[in-house]
C-alpha atoms as a PDB file:
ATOM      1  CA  UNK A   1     125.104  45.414 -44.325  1.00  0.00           C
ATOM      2  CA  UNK A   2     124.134  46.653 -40.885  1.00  0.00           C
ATOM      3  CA  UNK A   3     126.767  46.650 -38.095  1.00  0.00           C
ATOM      4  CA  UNK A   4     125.218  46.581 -34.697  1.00  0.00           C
ATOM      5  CA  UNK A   5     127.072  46.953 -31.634  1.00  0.00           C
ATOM      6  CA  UNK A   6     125.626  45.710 -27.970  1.00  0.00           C
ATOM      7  CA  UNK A   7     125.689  47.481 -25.286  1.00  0.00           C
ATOM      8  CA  UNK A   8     128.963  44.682 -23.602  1.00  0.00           C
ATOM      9  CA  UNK A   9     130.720  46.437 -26.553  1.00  0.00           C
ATOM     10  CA  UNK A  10     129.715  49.906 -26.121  1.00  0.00           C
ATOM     11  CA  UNK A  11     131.308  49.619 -22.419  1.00  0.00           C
ATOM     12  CA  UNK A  12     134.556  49.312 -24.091  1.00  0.00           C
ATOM     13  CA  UNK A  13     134.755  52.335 -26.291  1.00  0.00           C
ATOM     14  CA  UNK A  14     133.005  54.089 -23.525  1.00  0.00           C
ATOM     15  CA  UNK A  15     134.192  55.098 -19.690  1.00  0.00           C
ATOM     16  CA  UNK A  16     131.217  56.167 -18.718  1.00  0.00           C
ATOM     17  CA  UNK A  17     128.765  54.224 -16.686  1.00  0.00           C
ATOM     18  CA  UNK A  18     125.272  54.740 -15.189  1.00  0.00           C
ATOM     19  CA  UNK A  19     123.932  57.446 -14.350  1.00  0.00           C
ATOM     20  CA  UNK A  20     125.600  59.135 -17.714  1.00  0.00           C
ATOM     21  CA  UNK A  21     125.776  56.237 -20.403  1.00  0.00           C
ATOM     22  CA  UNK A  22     123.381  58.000 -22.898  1.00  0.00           C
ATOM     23  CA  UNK A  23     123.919  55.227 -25.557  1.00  0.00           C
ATOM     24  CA  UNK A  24     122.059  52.335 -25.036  1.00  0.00           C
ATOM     25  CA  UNK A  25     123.040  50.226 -28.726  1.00  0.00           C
ATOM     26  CA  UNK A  26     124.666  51.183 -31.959  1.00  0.00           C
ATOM     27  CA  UNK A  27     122.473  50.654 -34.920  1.00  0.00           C
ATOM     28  CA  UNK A  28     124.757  51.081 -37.537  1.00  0.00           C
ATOM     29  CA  UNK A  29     128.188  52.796 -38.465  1.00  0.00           C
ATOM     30  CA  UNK A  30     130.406  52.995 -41.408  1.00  0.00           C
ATOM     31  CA  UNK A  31     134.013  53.877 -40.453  1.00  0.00           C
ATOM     32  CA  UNK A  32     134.859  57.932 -40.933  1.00  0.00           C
ATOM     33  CA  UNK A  33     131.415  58.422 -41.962  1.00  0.00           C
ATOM     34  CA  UNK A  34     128.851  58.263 -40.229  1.00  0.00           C
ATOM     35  CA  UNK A  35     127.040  56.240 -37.088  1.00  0.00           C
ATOM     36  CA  UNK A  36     123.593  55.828 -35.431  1.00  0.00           C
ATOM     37  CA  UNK A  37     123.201  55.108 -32.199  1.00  0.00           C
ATOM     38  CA  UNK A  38     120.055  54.882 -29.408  1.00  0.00           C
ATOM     39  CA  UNK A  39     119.211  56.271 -26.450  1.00  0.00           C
ATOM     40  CA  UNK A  40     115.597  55.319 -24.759  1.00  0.00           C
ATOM     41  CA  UNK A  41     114.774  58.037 -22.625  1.00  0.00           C
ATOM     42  CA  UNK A  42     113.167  56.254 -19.313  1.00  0.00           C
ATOM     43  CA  UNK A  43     111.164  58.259 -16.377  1.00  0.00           C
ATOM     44  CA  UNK A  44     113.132  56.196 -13.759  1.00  0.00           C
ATOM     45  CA  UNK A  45     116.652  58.252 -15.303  1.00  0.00           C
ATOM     46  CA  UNK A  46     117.638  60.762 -12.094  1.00  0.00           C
ATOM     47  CA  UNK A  47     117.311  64.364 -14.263  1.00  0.00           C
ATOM     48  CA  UNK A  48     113.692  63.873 -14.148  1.00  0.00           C
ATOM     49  CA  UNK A  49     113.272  63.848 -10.371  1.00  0.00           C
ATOM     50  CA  UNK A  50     114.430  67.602 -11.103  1.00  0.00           C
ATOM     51  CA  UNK A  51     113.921  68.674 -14.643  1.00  0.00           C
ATOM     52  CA  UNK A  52     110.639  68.951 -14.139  1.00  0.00           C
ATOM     53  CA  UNK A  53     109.090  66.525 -11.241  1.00  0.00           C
ATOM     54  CA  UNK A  54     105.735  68.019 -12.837  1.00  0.00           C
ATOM     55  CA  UNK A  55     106.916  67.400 -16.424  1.00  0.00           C
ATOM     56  CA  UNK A  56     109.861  65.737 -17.179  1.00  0.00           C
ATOM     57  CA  UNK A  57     112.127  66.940 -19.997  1.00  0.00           C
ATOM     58  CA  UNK A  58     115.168  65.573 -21.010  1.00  0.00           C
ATOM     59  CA  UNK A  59     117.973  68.373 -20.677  1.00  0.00           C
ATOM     60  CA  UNK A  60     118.803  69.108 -23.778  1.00  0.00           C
ATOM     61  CA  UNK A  61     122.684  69.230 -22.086  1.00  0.00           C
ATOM     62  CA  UNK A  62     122.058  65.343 -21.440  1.00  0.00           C
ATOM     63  CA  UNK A  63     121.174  65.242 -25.621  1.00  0.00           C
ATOM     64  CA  UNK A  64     124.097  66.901 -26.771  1.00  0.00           C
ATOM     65  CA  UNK A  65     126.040  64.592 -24.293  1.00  0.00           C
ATOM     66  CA  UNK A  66     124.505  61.506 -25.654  1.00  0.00           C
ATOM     67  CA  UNK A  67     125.514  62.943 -29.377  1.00  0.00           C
ATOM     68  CA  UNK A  68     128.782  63.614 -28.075  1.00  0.00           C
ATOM     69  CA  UNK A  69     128.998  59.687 -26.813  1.00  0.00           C
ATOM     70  CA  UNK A  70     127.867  58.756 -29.900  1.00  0.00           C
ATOM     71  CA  UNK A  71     130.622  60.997 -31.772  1.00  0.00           C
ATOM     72  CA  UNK A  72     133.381  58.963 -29.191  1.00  0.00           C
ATOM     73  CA  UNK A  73     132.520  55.544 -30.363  1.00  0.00           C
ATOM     74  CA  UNK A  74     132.502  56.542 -33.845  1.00  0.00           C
ATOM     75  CA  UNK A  75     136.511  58.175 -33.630  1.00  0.00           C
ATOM     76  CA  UNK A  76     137.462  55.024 -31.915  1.00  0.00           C
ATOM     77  CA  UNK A  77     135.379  52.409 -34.870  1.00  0.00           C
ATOM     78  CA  UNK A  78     137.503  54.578 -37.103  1.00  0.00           C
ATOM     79  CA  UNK A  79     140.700  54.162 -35.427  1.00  0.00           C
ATOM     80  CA  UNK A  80     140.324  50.288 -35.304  1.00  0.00           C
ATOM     81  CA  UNK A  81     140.311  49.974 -31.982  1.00  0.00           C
ATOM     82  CA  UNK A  82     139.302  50.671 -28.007  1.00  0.00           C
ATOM     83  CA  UNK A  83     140.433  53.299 -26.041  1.00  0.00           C
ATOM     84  CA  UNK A  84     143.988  52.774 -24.209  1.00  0.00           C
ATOM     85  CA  UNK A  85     143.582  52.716 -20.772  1.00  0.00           C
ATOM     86  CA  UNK A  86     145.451  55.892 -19.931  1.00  0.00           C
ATOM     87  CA  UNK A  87     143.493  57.560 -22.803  1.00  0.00           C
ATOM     88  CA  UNK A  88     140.270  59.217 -22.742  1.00  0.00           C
ATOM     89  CA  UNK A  89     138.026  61.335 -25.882  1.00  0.00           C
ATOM     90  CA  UNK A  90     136.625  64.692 -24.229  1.00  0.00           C
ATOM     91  CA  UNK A  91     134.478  67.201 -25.577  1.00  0.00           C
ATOM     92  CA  UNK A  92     136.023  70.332 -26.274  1.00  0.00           C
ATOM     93  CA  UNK A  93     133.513  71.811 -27.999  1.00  0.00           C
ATOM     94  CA  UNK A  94     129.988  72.376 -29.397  1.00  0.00           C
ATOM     95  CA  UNK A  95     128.789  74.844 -32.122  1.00  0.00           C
ATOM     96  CA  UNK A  96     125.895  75.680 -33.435  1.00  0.00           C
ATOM     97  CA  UNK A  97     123.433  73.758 -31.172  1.00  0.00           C
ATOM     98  CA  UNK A  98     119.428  74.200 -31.724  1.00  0.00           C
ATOM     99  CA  UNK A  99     116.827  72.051 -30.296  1.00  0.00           C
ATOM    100  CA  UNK A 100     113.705  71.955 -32.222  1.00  0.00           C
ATOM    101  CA  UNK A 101     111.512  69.435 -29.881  1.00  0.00           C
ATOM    102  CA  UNK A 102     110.911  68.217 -26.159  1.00  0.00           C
ATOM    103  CA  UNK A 103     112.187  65.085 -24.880  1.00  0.00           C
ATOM    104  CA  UNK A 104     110.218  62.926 -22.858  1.00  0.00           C
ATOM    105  CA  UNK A 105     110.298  59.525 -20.981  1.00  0.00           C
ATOM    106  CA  UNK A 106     108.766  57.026 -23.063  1.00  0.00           C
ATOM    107  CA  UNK A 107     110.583  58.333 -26.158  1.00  0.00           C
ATOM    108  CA  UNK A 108     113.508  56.906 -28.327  1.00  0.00           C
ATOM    109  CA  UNK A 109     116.049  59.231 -29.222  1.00  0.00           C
ATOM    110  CA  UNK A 110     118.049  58.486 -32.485  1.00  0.00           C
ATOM    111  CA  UNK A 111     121.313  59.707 -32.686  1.00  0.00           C
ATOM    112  CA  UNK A 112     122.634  60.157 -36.345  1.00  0.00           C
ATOM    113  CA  UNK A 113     126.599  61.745 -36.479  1.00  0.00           C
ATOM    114  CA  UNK A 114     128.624  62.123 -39.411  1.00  0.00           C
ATOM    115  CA  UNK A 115     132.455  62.757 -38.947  1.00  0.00           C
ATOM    116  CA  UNK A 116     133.787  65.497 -40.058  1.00  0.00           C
ATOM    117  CA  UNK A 117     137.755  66.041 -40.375  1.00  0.00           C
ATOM    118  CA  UNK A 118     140.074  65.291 -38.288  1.00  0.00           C
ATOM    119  CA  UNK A 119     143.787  66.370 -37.064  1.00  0.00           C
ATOM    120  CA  UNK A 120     146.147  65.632 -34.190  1.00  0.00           C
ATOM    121  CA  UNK A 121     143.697  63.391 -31.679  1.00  0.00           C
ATOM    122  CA  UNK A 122     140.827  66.450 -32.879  1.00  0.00           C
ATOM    123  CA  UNK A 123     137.827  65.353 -34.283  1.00  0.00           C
ATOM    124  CA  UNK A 124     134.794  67.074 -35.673  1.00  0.00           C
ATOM    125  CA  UNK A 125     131.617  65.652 -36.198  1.00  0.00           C
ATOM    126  CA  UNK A 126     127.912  66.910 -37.268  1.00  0.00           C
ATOM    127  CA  UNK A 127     125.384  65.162 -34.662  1.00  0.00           C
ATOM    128  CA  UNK A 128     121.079  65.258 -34.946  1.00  0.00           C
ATOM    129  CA  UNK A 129     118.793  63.901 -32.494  1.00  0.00           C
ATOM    130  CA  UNK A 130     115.785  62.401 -33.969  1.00  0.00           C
ATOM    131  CA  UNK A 131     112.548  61.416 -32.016  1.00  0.00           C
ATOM    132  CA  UNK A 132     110.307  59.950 -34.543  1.00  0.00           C
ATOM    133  CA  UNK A 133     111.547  60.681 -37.301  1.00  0.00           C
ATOM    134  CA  UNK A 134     111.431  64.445 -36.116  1.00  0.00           C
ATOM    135  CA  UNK A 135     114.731  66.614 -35.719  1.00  0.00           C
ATOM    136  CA  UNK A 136     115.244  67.450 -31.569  1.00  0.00           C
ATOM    137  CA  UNK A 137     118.573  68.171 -31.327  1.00  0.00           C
ATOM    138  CA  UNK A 138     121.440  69.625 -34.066  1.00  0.00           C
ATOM    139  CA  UNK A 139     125.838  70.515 -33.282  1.00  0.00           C
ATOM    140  CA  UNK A 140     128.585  70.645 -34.031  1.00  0.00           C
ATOM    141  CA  UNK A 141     130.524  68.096 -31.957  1.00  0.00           C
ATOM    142  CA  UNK A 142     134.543  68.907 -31.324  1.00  0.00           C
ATOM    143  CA  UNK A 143     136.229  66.023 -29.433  1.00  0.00           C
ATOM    144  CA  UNK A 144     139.841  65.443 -28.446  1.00  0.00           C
ATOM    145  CA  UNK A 145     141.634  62.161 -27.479  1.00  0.00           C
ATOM    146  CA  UNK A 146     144.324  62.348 -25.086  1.00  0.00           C
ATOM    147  CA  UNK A 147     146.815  60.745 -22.395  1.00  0.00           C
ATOM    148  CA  UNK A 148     145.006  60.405 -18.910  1.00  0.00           C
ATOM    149  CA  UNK A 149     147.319  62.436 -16.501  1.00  0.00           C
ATOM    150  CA  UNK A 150     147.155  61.302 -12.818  1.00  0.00           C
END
């Protein structure tokens, strides 16, 4: 059975907002396993008026970023719940990232993460970006969850 979530819902595991959502719908997810997410990649997104105005190319930053978001809403499916809100999931860490293939407006990126383990608000997670059906992106996504201090 396929378990979509919206982009209303998204907000809520999320705290990002526009310019740097990079997840536009969840496709599917299993809890502690694995989730798929989307991100259209659209000319009118502000990297490309610099990266390249000639030819624009998604930074592959902005894809690990996206894989990343994509790794947050699957540690908080798992938990059963939304983020607190004095609590935020940060990436600590990436390892191991390759990109195999451009990004361009006009494509789709599909984001594929499986979680890894996990230990004391520490999560690991293996993340691909796929552009039809072809491998862009691959890391090794470290996130922690903790207490907002202000």
């Amino acid at each position: 059975m396929t378990k979509s979530i919206d982009i209303y819902q998204i907000l809520k595991y999320l705290p990002h907002r526009f310019p740097f959502m990079m997840i536009d719908k969840v496709v599917d997810w299993e809890a502690g396993a694995t989730l798929h997410a989307v991100k259209n990649i659209t000319f009118n997104e502000p990297q490309f008026t610099g990266h390249f105005p000639d030819n624009p190319v998604m930074p592959g930053v902005l894809i690990v970023e996206a894989l990343a978001q994509a790794s947050g809403i699957l540690m908080y499916l798992t938990l059963g719940r939304v983020p607190a809100h004095n609590e935020a999931n940060y990436l600590v860490g990436v390892d191991n990232a390759r990109f195999k293939q451009v990004v361009m407006p006009g494509d789709t990126l599909d984001l594929h993460i499986t979680m890894g383990p996990s230990k004391r608000g520490i999560s690991k997670f293996s993340g691909r970006a796929m552009v039809s059906g072809n491998l862009a992106c691959e890391a090794e996504i470290i996130t922690a969850t903790r207490v907002i201090e202000k």
